[in-house]
C-alpha atoms as a PDB file:
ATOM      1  CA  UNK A   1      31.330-131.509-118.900  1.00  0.00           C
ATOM      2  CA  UNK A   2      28.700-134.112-120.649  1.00  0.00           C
ATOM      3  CA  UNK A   3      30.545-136.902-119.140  1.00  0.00           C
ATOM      4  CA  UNK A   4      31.296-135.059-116.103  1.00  0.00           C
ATOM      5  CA  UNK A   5      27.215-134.537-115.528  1.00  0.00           C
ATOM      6  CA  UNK A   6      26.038-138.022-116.220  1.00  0.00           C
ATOM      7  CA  UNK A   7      29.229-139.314-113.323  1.00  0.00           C
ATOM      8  CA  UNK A   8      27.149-137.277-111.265  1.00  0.00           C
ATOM      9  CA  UNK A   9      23.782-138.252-112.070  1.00  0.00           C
ATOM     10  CA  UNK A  10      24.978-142.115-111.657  1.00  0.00           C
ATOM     11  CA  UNK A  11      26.576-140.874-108.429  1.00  0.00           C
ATOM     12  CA  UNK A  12      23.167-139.760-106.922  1.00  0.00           C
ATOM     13  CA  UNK A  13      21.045-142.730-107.986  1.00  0.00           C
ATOM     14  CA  UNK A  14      23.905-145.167-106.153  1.00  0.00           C
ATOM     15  CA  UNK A  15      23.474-142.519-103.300  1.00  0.00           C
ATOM     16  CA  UNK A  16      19.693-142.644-103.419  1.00  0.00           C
ATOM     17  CA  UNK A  17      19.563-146.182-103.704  1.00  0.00           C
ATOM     18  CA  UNK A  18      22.124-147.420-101.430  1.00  0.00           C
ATOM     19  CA  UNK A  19      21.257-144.542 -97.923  1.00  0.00           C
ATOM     20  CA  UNK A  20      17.296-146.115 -98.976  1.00  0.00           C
ATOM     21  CA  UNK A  21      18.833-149.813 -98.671  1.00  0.00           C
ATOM     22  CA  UNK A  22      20.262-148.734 -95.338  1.00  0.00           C
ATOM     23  CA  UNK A  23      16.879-147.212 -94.308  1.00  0.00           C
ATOM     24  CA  UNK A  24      15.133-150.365 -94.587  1.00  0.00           C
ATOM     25  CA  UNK A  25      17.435-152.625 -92.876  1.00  0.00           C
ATOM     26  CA  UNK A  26      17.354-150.016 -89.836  1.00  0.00           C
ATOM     27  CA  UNK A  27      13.458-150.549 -90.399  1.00  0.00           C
ATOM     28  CA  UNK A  28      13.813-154.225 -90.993  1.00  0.00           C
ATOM     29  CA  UNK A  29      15.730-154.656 -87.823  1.00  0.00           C
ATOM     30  CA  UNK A  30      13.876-152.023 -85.361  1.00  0.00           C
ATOM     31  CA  UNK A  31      10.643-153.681 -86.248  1.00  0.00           C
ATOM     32  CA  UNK A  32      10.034-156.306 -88.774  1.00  0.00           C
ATOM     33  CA  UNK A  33       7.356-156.422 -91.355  1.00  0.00           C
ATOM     34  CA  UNK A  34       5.755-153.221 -89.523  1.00  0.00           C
ATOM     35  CA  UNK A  35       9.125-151.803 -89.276  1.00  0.00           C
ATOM     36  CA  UNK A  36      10.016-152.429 -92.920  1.00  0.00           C
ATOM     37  CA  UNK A  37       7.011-150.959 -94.180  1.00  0.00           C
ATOM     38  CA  UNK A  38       7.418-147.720 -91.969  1.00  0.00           C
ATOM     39  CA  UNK A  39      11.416-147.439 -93.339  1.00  0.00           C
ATOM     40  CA  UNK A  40       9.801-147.788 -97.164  1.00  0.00           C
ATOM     41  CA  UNK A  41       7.574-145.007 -96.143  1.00  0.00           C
ATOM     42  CA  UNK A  42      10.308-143.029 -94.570  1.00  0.00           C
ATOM     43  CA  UNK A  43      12.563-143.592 -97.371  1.00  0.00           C
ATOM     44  CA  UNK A  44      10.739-142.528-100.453  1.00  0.00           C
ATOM     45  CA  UNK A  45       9.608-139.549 -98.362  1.00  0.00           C
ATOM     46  CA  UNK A  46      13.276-138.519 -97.617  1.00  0.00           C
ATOM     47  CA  UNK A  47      14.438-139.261-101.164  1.00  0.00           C
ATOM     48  CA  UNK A  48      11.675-136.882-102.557  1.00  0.00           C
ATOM     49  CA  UNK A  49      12.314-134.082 -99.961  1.00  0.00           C
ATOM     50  CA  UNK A  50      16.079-134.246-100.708  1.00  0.00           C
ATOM     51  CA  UNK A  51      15.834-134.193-104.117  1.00  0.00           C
ATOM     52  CA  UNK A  52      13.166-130.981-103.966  1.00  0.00           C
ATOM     53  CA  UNK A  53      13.628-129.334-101.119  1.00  0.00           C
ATOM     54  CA  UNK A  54      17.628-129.587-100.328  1.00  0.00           C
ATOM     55  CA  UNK A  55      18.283-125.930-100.723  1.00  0.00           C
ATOM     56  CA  UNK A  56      15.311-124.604 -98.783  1.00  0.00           C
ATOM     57  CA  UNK A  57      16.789-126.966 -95.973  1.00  0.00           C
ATOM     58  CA  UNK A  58      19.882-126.037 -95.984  1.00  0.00           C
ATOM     59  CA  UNK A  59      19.226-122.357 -96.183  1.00  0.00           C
ATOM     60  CA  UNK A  60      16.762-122.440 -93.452  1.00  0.00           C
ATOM     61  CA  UNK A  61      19.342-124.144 -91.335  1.00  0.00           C
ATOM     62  CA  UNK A  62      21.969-121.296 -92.144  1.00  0.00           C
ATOM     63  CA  UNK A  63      18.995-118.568 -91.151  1.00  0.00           C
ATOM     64  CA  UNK A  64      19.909-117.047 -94.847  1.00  0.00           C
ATOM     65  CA  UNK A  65      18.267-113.946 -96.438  1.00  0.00           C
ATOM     66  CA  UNK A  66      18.228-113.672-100.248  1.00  0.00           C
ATOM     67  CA  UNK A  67      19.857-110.577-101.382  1.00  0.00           C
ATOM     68  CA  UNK A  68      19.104-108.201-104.645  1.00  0.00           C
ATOM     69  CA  UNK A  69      21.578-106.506-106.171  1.00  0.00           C
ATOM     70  CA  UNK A  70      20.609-103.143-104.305  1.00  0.00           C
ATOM     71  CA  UNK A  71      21.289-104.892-100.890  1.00  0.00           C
ATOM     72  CA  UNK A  72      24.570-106.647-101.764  1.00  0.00           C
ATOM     73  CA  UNK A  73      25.967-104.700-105.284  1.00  0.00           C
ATOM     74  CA  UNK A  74      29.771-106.129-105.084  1.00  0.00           C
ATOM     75  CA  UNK A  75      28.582-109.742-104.330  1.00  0.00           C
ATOM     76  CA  UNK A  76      25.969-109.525-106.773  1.00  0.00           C
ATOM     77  CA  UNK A  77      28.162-108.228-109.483  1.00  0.00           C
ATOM     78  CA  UNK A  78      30.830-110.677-109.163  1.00  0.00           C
ATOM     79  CA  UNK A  79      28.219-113.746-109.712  1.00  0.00           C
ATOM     80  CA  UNK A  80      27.048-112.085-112.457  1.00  0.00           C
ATOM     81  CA  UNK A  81      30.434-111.498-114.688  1.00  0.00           C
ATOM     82  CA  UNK A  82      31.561-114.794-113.627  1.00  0.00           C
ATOM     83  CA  UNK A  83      27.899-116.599-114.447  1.00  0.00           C
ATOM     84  CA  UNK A  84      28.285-114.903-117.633  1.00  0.00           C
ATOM     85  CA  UNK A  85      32.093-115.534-118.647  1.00  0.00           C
ATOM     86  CA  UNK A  86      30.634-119.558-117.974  1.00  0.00           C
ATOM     87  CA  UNK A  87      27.820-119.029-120.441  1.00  0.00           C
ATOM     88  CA  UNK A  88      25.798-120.489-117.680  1.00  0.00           C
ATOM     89  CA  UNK A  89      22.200-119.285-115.433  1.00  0.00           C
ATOM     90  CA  UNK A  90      23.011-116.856-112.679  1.00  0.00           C
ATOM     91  CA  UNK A  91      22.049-118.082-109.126  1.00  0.00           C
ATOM     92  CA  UNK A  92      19.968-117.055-106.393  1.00  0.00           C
ATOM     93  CA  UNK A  93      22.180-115.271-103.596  1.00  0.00           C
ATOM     94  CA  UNK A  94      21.804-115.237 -99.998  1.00  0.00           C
ATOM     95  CA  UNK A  95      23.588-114.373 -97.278  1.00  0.00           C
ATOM     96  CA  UNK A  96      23.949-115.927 -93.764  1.00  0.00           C
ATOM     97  CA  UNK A  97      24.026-114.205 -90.479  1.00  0.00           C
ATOM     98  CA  UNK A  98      26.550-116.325 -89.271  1.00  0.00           C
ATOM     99  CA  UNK A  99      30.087-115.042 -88.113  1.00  0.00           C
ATOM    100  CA  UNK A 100      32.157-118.259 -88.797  1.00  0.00           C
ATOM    101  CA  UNK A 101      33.509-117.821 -92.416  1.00  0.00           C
ATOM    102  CA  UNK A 102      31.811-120.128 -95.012  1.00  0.00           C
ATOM    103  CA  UNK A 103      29.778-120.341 -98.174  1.00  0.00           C
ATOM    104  CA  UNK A 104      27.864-123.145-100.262  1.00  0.00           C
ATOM    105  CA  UNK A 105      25.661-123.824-103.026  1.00  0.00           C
ATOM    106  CA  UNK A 106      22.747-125.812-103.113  1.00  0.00           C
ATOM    107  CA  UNK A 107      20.033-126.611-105.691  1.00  0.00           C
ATOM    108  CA  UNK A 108      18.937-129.869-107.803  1.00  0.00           C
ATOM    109  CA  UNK A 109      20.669-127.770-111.263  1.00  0.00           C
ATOM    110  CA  UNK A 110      21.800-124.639-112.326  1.00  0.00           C
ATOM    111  CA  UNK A 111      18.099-123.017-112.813  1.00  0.00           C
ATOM    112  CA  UNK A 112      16.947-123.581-109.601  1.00  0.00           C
ATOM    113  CA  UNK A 113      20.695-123.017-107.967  1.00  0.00           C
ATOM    114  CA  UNK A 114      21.634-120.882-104.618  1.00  0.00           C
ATOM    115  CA  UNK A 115      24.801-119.536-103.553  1.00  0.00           C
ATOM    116  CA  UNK A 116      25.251-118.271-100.058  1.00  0.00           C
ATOM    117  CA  UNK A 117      27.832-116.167 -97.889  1.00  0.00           C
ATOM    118  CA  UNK A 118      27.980-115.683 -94.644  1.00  0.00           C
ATOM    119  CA  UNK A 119      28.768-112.702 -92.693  1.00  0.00           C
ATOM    120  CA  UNK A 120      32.239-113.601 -91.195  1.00  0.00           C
ATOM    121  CA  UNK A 121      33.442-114.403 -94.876  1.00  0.00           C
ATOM    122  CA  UNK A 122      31.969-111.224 -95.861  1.00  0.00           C
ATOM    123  CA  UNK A 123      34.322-109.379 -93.095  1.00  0.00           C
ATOM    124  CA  UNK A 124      37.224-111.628 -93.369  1.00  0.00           C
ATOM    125  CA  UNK A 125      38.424-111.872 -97.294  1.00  0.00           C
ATOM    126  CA  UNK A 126      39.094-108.875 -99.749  1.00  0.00           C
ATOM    127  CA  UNK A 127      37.794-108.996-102.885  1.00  0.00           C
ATOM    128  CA  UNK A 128      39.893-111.216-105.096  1.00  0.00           C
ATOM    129  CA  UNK A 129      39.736-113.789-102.559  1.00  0.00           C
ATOM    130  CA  UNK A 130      36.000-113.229-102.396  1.00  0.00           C
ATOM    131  CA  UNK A 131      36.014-113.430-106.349  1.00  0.00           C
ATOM    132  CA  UNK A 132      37.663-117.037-105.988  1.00  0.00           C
ATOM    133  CA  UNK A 133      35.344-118.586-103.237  1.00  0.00           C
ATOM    134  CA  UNK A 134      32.272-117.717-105.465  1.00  0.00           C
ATOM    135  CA  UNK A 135      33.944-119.215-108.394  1.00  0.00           C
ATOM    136  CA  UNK A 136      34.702-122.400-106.289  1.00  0.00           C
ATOM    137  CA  UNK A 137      30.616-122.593-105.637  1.00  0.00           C
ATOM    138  CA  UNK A 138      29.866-121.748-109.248  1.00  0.00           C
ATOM    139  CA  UNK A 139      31.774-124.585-110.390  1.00  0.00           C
ATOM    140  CA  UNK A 140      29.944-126.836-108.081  1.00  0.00           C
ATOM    141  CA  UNK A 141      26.885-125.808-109.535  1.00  0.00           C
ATOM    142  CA  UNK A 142      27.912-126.337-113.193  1.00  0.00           C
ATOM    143  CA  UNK A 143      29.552-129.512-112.160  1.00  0.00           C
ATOM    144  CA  UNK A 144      26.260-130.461-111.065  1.00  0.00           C
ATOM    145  CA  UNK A 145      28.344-131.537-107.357  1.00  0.00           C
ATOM    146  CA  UNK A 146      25.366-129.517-105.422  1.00  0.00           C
ATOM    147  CA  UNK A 147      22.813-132.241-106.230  1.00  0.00           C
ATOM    148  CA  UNK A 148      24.674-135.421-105.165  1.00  0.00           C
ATOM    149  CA  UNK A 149      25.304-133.289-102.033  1.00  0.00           C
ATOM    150  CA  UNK A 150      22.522-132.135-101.440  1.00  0.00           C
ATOM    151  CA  UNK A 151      20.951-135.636-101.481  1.00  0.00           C
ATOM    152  CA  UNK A 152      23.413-136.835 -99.381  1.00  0.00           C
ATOM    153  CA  UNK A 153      23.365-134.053 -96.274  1.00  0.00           C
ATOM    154  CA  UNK A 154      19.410-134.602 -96.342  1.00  0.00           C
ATOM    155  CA  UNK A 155      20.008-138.626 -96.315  1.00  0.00           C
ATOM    156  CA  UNK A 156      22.225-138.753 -93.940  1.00  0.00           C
ATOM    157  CA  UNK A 157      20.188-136.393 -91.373  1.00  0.00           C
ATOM    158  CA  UNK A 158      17.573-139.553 -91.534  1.00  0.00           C
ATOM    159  CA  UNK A 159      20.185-142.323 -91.328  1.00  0.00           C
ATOM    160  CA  UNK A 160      21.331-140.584 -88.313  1.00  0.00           C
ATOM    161  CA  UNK A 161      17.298-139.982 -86.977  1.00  0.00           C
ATOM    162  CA  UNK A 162      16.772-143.504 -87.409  1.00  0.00           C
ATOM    163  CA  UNK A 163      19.700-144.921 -85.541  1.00  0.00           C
ATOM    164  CA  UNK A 164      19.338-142.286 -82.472  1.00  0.00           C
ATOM    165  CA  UNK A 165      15.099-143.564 -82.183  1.00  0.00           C
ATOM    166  CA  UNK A 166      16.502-147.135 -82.281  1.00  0.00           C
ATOM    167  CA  UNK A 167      17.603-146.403 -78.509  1.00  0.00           C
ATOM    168  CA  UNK A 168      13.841-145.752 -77.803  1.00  0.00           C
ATOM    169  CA  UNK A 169      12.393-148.514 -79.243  1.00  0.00           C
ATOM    170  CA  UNK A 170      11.476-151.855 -78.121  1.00  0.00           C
ATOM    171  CA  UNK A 171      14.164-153.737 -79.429  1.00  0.00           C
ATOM    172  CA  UNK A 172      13.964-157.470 -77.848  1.00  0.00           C
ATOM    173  CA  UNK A 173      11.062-158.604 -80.215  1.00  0.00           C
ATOM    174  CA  UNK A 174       9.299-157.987 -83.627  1.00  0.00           C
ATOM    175  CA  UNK A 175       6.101-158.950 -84.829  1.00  0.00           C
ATOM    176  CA  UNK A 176       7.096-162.247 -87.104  1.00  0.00           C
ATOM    177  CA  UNK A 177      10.199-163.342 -84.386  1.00  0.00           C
ATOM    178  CA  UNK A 178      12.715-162.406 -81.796  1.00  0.00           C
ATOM    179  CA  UNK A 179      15.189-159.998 -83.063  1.00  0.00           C
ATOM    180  CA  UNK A 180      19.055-159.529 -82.219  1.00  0.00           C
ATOM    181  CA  UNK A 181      19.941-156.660 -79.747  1.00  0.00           C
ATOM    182  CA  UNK A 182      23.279-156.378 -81.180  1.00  0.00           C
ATOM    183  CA  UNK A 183      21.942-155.830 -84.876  1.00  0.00           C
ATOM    184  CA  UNK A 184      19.946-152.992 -83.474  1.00  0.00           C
ATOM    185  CA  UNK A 185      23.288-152.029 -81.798  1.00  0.00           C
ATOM    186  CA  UNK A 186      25.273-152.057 -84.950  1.00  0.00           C
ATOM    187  CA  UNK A 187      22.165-149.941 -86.210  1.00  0.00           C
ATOM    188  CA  UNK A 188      22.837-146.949 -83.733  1.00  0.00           C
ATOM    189  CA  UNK A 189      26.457-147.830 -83.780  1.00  0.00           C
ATOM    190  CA  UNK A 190      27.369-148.393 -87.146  1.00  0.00           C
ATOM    191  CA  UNK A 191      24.479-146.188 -89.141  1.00  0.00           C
ATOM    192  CA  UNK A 192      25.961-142.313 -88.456  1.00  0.00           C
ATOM    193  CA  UNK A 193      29.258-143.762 -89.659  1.00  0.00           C
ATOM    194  CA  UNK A 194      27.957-144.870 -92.787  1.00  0.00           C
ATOM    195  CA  UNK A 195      25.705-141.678 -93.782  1.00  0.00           C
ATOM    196  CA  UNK A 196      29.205-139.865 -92.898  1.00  0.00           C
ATOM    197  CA  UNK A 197      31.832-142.067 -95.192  1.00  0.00           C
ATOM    198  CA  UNK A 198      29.470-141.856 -97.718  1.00  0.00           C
ATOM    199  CA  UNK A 199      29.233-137.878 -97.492  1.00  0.00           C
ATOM    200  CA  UNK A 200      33.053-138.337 -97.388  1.00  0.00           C
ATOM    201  CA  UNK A 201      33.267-139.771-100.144  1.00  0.00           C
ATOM    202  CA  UNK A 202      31.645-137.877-102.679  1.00  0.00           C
ATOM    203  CA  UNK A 203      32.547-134.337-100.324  1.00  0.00           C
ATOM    204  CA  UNK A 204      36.425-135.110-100.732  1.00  0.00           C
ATOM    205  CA  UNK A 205      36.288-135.969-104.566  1.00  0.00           C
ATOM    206  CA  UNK A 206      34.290-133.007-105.446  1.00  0.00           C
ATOM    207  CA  UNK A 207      35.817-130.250-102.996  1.00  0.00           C
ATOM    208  CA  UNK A 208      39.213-131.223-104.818  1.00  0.00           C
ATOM    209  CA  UNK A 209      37.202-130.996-108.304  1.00  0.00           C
ATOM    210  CA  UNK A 210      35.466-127.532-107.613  1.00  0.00           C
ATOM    211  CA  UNK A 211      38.861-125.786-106.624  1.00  0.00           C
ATOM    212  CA  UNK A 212      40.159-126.780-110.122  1.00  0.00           C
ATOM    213  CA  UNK A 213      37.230-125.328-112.145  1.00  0.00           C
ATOM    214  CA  UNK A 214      36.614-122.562-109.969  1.00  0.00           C
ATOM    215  CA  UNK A 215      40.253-121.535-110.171  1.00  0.00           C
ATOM    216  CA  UNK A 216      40.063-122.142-114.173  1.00  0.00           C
ATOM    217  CA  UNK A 217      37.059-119.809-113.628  1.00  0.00           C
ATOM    218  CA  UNK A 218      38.563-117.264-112.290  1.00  0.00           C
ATOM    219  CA  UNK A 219      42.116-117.474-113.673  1.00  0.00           C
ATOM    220  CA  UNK A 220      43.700-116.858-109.949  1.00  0.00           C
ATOM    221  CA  UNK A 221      44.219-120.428-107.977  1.00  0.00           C
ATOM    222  CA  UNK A 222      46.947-118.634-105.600  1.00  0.00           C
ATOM    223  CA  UNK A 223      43.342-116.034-104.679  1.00  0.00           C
ATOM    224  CA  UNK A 224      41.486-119.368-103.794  1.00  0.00           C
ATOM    225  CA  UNK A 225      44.377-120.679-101.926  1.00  0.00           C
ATOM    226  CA  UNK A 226      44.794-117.693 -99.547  1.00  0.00           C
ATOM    227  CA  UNK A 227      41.121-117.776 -98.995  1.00  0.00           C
ATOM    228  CA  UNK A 228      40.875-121.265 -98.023  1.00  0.00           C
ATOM    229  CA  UNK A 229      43.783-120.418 -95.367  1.00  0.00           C
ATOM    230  CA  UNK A 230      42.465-117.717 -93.829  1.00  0.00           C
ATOM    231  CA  UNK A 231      39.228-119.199 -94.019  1.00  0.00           C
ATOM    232  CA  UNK A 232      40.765-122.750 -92.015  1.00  0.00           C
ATOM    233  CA  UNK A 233      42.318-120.482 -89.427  1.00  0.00           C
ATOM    234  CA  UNK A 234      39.416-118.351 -89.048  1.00  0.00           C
ATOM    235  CA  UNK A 235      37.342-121.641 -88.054  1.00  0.00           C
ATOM    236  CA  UNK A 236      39.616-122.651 -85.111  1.00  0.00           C
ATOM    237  CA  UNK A 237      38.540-119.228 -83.477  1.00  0.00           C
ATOM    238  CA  UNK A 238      35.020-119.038 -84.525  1.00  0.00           C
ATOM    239  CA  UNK A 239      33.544-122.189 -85.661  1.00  0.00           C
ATOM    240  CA  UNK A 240      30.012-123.274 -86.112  1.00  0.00           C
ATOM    241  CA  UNK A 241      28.125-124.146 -83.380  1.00  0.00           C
ATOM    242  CA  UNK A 242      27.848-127.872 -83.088  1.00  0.00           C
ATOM    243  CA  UNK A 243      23.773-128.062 -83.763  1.00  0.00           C
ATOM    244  CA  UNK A 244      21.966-131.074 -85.380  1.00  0.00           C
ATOM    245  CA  UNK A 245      20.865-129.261 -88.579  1.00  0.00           C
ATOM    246  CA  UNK A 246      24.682-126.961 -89.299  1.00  0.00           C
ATOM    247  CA  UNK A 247      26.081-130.753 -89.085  1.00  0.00           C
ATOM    248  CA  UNK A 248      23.985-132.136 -92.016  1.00  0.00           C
ATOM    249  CA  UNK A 249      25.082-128.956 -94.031  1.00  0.00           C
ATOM    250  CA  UNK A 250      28.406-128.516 -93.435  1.00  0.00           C
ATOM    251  CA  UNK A 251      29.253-131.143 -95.864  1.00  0.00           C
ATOM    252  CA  UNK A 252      27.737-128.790 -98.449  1.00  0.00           C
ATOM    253  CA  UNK A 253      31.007-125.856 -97.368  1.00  0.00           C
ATOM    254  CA  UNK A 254      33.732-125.048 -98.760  1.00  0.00           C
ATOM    255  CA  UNK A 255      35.766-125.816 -95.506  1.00  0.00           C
ATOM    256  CA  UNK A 256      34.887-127.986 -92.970  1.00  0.00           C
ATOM    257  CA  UNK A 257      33.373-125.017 -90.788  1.00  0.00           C
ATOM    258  CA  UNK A 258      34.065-127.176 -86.854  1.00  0.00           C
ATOM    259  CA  UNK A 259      37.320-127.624 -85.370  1.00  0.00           C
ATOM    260  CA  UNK A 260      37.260-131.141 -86.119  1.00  0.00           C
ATOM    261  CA  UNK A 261      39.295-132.639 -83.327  1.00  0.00           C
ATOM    262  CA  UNK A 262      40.155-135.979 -81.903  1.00  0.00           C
ATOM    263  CA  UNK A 263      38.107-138.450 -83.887  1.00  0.00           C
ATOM    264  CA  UNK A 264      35.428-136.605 -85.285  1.00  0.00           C
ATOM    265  CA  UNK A 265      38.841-135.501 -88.267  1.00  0.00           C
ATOM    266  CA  UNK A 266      38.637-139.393 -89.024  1.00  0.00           C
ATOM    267  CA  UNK A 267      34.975-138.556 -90.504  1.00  0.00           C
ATOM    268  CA  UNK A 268      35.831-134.795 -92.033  1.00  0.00           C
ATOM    269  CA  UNK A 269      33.809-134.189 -95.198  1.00  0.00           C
ATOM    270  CA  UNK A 270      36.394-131.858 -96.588  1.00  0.00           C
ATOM    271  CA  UNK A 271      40.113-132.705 -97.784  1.00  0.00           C
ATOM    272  CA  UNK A 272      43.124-131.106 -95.893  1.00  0.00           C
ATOM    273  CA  UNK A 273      43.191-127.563 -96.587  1.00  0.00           C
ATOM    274  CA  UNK A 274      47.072-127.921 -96.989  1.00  0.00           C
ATOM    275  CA  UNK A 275      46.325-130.391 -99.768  1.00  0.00           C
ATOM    276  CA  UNK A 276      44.243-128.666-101.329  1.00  0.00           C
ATOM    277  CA  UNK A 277      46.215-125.212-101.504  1.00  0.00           C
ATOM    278  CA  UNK A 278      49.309-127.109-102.819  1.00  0.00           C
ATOM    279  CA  UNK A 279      47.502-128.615-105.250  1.00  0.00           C
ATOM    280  CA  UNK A 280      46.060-125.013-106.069  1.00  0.00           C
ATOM    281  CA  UNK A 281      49.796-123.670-105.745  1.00  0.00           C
ATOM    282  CA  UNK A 282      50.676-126.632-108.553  1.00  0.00           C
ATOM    283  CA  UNK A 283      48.125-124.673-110.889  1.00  0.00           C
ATOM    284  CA  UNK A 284      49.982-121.325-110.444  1.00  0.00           C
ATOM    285  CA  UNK A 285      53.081-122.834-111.081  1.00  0.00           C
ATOM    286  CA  UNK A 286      54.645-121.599-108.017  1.00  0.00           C
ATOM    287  CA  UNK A 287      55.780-123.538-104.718  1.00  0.00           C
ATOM    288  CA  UNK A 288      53.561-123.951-102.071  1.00  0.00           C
ATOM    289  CA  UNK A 289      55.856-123.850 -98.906  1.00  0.00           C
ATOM    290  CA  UNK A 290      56.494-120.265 -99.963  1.00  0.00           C
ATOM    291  CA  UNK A 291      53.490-119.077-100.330  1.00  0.00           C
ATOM    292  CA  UNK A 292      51.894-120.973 -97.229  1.00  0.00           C
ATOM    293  CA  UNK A 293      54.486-118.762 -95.321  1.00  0.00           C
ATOM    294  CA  UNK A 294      53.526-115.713 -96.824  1.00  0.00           C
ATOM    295  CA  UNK A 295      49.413-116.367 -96.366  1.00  0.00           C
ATOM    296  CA  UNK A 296      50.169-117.717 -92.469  1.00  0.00           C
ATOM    297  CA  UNK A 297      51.896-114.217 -91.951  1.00  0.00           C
ATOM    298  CA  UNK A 298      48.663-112.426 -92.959  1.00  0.00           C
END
């Protein structure tokens, strides 16, 4: 777990350091010495908000409500047995209004961690496959995952806020000498690709990561399993809507909560959900076509 948390740690100053590079070529490009200057600015700014402020972001973009264990008694519970059979700090809850089926975690550690639900997953799983989602999200936050993506949804909103204001900026000429209208093209082009292979990256790695602790958490991978199905099926019908903030978040998921067709699959934050259930039906010890049946049937 030592090892484990300083991968992670390493993994956020690369992320830190490498979306800031990007940051002040954009500014480098858009404007010169003014522009690089203004990107400096922009970057430290966004680094420090990320790194403070990433949950309060991404709950505010979910419209979540934190909970008490009056208001929500069976989700509060379960946290709290399986914060305690960890040996670790029990979360903040909250709880989305949202109908499409999802849940996250977000936080800088495990003190200042939040867990959130929304609605539709409320309605659509029973309560072992409840039990396994919130271990999933628990083991992201002892993993220390919610950090590194956390910095990375907040990173990425500004790569992508930088590259759409290149199209309203002067871009023929900077203050020192002419500049290149196709770098600032590969800007706008090339810089929402980049914020979202990054986010792939580290998304992928540690979705696969989480369902393996989380299962080990909870001692039932085939209750994960049947919750990530239902919960990819459910998505087709009701997905998020498509808005500018839910985007930068839903990296943060536990399934990819759009429909994620034609090209915008090629950029998916999350793994294959049939991956990830056979590698979940590999734990169990039992074979994952049959099982896949039997969940599809529900």
């Amino acid at each position: 777990m030592t090892l484990h948390r300083y991968y992670n740690g390493a993994k956020t100053a690369a992320l830190l350091g490498g979306l800031s590079a990007l940051v002040l070529l954009a500014g480098q490009w858009l404007g010169g010495t003014t522009g690089l200057t203004t990107a400096a600015v922009v970057a430290l700014t966004s680094n420090a908000v990320a790194y403070f402020f990433s949950d309060t972001i991404a709950l505010r973009a979910m419209r979540a409500v934190p909970v008490t264990a009056f208001e929500a008694p069976h989700l509060y519970r379960t946290v709290r047995n399986l914060s305690l059979a960890a040996n670790q700090p029990m979360p903040r809850l909250y709880v989305s209004p949202m109908a499409a089926p999802n849940a996250f975690a977000t936080g800088r550690n495990p003190d200042r961690a939040a867990v959130c639900v929304t609605a539709g997953l409320l309605q659509l799983l029973d309560e072992r496959e409840l039990r396994a989602v919130l271990g999933h999200e628990l083991a992201h936050v002892y993993n220390r995952d919610i950090l590194v993506g956390s910095v990375a949804a907040g990173l990425a909103s500004i790569i992508m806020w930088l590259a759409q204001l290149a199209w309203f900026m002067p871009v023929g000429r900077r203050d020192d000498q002419d500049t290149s209208p196709l770098g600032a093209l590969m800007i706008v082009l090339l810089g929402p690709i980049a914020a979202s292979l990054i986010q792939l990256g580290i998304s992928r790695t540690r979705e696969f990561a989480a369902d393996a602790s989380g299962a080990a958490l909870t001692g039932d991978p085939l209750a994960l399993a049947s919750a990530l199905t239902k919960i990819d099926r459910s998505v087709h019908r009701r997905p998020l809507p498509a808005e500018p903030d839910l985007q930068t978040v839903s990296s943060l998921m536990i399934a990819n909560p759009f429909r994620g067709e034609g090209v915008t699959r090629l950029f998916s934050t999350h793994p294959p959900v049939h991956e990830r259930v056979r590698r979940l039906q590999t734990m169990a010890g039992k074979p994952y076509e049959q099982a896949h049946r039997r969940w599809v049937a529900i």
